[in-house]
N, C-alpha and C. Protein backbone atom coordinates (compact mmCIF):
# COMPACT_ATOMS: atom_id res chain seq x y z
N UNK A 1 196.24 -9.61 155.45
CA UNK A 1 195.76 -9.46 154.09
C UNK A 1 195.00 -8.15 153.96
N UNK A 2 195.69 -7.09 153.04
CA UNK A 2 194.88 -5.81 152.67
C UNK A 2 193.62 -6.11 152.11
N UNK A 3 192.30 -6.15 152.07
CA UNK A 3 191.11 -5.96 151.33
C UNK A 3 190.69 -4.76 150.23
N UNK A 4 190.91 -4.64 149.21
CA UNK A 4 190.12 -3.56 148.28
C UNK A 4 189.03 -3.58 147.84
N UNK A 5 188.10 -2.74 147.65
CA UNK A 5 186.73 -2.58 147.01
C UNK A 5 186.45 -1.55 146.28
N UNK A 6 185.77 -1.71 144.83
CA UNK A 6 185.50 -0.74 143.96
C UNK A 6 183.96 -1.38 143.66
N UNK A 7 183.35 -0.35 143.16
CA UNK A 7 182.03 -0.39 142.76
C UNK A 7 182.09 0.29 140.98
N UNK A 8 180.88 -0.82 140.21
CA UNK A 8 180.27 0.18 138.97
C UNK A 8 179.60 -0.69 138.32
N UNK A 9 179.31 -0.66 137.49
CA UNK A 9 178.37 -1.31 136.45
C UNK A 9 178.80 -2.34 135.31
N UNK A 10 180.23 -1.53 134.86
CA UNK A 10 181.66 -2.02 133.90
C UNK A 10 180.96 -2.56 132.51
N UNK A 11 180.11 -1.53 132.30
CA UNK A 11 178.81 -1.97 130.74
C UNK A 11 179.95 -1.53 129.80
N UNK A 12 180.21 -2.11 128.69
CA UNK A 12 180.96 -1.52 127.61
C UNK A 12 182.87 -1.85 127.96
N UNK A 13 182.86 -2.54 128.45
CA UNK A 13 184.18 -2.48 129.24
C UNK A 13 185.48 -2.13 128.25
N UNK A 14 186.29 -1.42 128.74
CA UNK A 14 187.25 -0.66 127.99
C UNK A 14 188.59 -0.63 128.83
N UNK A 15 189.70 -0.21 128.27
CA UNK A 15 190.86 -0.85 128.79
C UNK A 15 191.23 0.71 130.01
N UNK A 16 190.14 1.87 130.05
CA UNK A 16 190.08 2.65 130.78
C UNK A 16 189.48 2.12 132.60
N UNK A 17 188.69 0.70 132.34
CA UNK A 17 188.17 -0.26 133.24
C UNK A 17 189.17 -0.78 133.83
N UNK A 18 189.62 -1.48 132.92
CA UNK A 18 191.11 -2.62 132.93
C UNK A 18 192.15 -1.81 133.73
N UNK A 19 192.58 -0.48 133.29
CA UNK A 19 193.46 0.12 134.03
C UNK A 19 193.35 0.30 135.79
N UNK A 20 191.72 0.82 135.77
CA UNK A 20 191.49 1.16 136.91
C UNK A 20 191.29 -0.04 137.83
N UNK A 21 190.67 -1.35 137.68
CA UNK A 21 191.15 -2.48 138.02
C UNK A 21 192.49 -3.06 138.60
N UNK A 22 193.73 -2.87 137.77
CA UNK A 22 194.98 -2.89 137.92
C UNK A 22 195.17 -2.01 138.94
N UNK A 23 195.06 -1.00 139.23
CA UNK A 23 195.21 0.18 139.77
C UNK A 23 195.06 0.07 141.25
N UNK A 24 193.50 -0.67 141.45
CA UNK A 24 192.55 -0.77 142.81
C UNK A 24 193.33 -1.99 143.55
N UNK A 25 193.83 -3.14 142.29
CA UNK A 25 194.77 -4.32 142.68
C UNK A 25 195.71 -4.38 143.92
N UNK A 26 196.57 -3.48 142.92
CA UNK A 26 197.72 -2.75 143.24
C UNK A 26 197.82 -2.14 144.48
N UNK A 27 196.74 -1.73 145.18
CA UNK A 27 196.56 -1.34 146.31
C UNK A 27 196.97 -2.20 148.00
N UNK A 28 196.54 -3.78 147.37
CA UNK A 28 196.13 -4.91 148.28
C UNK A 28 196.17 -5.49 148.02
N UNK A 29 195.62 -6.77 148.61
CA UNK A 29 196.21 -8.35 148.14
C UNK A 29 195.13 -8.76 147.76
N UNK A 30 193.48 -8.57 147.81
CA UNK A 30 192.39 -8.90 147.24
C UNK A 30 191.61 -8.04 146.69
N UNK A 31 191.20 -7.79 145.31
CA UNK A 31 190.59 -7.07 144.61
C UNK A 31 188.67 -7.34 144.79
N UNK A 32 187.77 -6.94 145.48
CA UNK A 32 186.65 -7.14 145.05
C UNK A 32 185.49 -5.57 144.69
N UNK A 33 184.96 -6.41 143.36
CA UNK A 33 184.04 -5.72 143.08
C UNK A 33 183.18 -5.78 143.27
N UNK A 34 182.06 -4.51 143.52
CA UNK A 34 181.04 -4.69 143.68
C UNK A 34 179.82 -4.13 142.46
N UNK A 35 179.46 -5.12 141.89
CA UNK A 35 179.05 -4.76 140.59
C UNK A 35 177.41 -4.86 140.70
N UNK A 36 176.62 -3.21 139.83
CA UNK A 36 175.60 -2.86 139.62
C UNK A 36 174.75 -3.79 139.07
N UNK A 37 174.05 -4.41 139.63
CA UNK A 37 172.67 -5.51 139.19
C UNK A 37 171.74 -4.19 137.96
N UNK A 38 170.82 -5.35 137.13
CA UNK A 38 170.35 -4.81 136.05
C UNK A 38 169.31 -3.84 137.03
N UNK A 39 168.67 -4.60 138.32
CA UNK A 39 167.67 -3.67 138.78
C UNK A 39 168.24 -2.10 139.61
N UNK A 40 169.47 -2.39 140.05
CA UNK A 40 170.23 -1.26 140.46
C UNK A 40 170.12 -0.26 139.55
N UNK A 41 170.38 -0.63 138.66
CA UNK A 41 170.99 0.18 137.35
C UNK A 41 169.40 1.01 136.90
N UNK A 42 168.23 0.12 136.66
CA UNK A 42 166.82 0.38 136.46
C UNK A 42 166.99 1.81 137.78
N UNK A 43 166.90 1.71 138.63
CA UNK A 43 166.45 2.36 139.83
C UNK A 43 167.54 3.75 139.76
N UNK A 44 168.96 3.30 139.08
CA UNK A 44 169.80 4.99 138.62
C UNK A 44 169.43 5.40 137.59
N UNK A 45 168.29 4.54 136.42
CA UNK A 45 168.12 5.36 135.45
C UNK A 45 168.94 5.37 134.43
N UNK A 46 170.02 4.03 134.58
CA UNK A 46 171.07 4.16 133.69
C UNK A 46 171.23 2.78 133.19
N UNK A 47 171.28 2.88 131.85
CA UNK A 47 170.54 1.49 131.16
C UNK A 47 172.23 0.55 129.89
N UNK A 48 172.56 -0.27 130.93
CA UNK A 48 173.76 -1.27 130.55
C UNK A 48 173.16 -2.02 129.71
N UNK A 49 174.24 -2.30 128.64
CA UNK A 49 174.00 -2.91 127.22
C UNK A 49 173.74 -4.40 127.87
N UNK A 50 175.28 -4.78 128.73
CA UNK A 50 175.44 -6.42 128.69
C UNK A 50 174.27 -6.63 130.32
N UNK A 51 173.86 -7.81 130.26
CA UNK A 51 172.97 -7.92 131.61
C UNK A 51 174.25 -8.59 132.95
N UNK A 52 173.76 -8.00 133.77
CA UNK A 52 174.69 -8.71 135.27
C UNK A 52 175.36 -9.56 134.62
N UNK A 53 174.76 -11.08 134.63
CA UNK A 53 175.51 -12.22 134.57
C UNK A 53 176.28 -11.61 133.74
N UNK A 54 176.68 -11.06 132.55
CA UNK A 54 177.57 -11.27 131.56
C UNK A 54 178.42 -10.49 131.75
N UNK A 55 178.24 -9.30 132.25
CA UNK A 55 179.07 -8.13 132.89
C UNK A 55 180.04 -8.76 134.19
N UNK A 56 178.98 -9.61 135.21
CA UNK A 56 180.22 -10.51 135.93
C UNK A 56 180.81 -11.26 135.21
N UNK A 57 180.34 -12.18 134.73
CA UNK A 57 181.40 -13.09 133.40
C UNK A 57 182.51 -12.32 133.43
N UNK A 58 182.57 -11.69 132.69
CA UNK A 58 183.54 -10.75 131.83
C UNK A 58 184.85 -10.32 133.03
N UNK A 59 184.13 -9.29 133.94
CA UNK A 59 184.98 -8.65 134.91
C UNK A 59 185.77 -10.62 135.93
N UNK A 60 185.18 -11.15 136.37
CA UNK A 60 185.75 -12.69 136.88
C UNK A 60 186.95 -13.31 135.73
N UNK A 61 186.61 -12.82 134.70
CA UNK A 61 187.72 -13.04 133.32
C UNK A 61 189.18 -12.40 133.74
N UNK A 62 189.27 -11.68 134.86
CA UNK A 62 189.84 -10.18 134.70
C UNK A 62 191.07 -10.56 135.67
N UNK A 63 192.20 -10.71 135.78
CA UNK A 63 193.15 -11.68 136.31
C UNK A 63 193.22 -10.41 137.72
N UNK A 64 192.88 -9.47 137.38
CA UNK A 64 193.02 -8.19 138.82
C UNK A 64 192.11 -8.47 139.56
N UNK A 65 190.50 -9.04 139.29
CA UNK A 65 189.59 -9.19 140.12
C UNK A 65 189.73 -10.68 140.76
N UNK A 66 189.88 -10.44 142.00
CA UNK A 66 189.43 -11.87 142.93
C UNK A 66 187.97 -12.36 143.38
N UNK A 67 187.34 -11.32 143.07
CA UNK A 67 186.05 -12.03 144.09
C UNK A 67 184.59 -10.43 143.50
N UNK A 68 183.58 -10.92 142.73
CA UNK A 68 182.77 -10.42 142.36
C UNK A 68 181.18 -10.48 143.02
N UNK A 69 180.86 -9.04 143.96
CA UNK A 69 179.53 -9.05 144.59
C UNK A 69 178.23 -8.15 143.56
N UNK A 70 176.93 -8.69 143.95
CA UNK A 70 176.17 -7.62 143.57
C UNK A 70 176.18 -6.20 144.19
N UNK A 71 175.94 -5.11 143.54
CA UNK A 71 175.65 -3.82 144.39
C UNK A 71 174.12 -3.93 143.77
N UNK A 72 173.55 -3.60 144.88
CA UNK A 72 171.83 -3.43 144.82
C UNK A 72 171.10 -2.66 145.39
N UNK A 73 172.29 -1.79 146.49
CA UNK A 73 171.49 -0.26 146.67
C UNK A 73 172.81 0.64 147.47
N UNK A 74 172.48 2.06 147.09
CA UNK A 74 173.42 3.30 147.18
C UNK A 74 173.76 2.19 148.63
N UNK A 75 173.01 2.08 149.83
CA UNK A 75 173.53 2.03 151.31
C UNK A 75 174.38 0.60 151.37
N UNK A 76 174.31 0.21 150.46
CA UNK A 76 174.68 -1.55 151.31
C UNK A 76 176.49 -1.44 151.31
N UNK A 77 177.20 -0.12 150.90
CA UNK A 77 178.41 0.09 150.98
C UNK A 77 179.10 -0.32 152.10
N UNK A 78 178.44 0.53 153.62
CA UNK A 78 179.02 0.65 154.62
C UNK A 78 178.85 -1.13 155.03
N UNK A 79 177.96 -1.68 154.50
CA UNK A 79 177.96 -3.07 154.92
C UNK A 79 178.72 -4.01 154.66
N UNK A 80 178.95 -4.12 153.12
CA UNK A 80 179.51 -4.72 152.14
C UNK A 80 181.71 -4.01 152.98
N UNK A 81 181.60 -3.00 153.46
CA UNK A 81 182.60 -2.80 154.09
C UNK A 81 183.08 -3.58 155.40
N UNK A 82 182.24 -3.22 156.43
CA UNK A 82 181.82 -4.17 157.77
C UNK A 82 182.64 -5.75 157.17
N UNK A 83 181.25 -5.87 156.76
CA UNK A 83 181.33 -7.70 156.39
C UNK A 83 182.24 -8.10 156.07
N UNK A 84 182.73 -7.52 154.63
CA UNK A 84 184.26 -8.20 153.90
C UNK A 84 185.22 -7.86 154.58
N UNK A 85 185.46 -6.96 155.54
CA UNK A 85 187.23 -6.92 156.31
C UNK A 85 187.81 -5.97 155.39
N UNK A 86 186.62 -4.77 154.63
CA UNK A 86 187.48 -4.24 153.56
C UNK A 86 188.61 -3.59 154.33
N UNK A 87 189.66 -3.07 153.64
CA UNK A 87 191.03 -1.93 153.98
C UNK A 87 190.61 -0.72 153.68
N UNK A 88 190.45 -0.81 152.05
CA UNK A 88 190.59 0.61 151.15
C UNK A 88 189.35 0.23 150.44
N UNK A 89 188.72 1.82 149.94
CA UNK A 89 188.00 1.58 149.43
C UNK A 89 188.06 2.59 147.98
N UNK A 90 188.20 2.25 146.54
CA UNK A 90 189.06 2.97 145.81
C UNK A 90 187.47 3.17 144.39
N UNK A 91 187.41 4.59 144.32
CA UNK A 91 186.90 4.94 143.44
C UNK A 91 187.51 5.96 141.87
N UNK A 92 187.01 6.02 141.14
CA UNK A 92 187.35 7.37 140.21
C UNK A 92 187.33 8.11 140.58
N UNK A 93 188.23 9.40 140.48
CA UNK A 93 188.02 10.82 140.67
C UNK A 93 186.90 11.50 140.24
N UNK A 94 186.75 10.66 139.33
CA UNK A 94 184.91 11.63 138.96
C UNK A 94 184.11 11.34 140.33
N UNK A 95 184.24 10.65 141.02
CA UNK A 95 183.79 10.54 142.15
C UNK A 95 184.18 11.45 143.65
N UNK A 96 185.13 11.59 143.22
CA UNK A 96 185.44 12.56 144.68
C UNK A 96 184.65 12.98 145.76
N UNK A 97 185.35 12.60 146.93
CA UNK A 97 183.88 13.43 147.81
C UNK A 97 182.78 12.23 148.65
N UNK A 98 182.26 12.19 147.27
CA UNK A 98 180.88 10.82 146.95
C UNK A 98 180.60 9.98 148.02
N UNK A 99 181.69 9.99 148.52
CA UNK A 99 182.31 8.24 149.69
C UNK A 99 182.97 8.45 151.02
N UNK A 100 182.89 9.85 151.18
CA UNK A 100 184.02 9.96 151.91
C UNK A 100 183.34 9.62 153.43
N UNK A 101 182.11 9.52 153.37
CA UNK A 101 181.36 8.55 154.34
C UNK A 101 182.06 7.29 154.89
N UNK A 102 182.23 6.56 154.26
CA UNK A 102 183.42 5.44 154.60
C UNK A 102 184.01 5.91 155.33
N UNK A 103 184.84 6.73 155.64
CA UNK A 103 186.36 6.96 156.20
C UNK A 103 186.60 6.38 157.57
N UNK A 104 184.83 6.69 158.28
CA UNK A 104 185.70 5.91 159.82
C UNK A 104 185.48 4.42 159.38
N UNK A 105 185.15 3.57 158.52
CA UNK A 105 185.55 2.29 158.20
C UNK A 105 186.76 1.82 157.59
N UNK A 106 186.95 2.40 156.57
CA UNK A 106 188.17 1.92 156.07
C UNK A 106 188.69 3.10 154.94
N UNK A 107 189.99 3.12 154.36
CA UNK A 107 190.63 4.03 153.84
C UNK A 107 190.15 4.15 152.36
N UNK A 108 189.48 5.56 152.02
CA UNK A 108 189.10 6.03 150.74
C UNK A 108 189.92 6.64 150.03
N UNK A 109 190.19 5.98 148.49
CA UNK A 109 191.14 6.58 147.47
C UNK A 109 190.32 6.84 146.33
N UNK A 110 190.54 8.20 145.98
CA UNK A 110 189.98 8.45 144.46
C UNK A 110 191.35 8.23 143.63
N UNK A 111 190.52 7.49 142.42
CA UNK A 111 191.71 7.19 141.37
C UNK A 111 191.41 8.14 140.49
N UNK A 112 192.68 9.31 139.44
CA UNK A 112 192.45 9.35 138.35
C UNK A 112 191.70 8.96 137.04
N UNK A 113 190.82 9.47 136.63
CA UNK A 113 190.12 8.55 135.31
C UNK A 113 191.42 8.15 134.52
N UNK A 114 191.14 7.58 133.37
CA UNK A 114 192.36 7.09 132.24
C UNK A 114 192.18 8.27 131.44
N UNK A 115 192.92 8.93 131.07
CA UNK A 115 192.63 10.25 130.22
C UNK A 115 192.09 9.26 128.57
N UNK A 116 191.18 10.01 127.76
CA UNK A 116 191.18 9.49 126.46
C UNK A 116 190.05 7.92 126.12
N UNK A 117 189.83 8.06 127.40
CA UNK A 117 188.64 6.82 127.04
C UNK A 117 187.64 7.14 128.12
N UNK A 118 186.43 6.72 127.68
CA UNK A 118 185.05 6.58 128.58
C UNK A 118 184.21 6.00 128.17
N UNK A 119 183.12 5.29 129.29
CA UNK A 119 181.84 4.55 128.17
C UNK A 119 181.03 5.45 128.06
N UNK A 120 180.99 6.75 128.17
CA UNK A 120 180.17 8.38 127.44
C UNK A 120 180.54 8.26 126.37
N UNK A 121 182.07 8.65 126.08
CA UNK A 121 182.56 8.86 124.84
C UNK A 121 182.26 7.71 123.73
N UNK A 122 182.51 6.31 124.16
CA UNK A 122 182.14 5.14 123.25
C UNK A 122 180.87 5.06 122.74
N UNK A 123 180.03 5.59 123.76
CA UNK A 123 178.49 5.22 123.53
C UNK A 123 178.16 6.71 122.49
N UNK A 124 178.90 8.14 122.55
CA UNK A 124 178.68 8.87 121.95
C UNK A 124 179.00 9.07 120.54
N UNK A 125 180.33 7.95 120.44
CA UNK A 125 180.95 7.64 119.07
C UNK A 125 180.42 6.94 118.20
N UNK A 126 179.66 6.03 118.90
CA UNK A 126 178.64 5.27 118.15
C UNK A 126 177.30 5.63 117.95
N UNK A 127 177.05 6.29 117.96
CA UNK A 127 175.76 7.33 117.77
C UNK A 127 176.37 8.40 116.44
């Protein structure tokens, strides 16, 4: 069984999410996320509309995701790798680079963003 892992916050969720989801799927036979707690998020300075619980709600809704963890600090990656048996570990290209720490654990893929959507742009449209 391949293992995948993606990390983010998924505040505002948009079908630019959904894609990249599908995407990370597609990789392996188990999709897990590792999703930004409200205090994570406090500590980047970056402030999500919906709180955890509802943000997991939502993403567990998500027929690509199998299995939903907290992320609660930059380091607990290499662990959250270790532990789960990850394979791959698949981020955005806006990320590049970022991760490439992983590598002697398991295999790092940057994904393409979705051209034409972002939760910048949403949050900027509505302003």
């Amino acid at each position: 069984m391949k293992r995948v892992i993606t990390y983010g916050t998924f505040d505002l969720l948009h079908w630019g999410h959904v894609h990249l989801l599908e995407r990370a799927a597609a990789l392996g036979d188990e999709l897990i996320v590792g999703l930004s707690t409200d205090e994570f998020n406090a500590l980047k300075h970056k402030e999500a509309y919906h709180s955890y619980e509802h943000r997991k709600y939502i993403l567990e809704a998500i027929r690509y995701v199998d299995k939903v963890i907290p992320e609660t600090s930059w380091d607990q990656k290499i662990h959250d790798v270790q532990d789960l048996d990850i394979d791959i570990f698949v981020m955005g290209d806006d990320w590049e680079g970022q991760f490439d720490f992983l590598k002697p654990y398991c295999e790092v893929i940057y994904l393409p963003r979705t051209n034409g959507i972002s939760t910048t742009q949403i949050k900027a449209d509505l302003k």
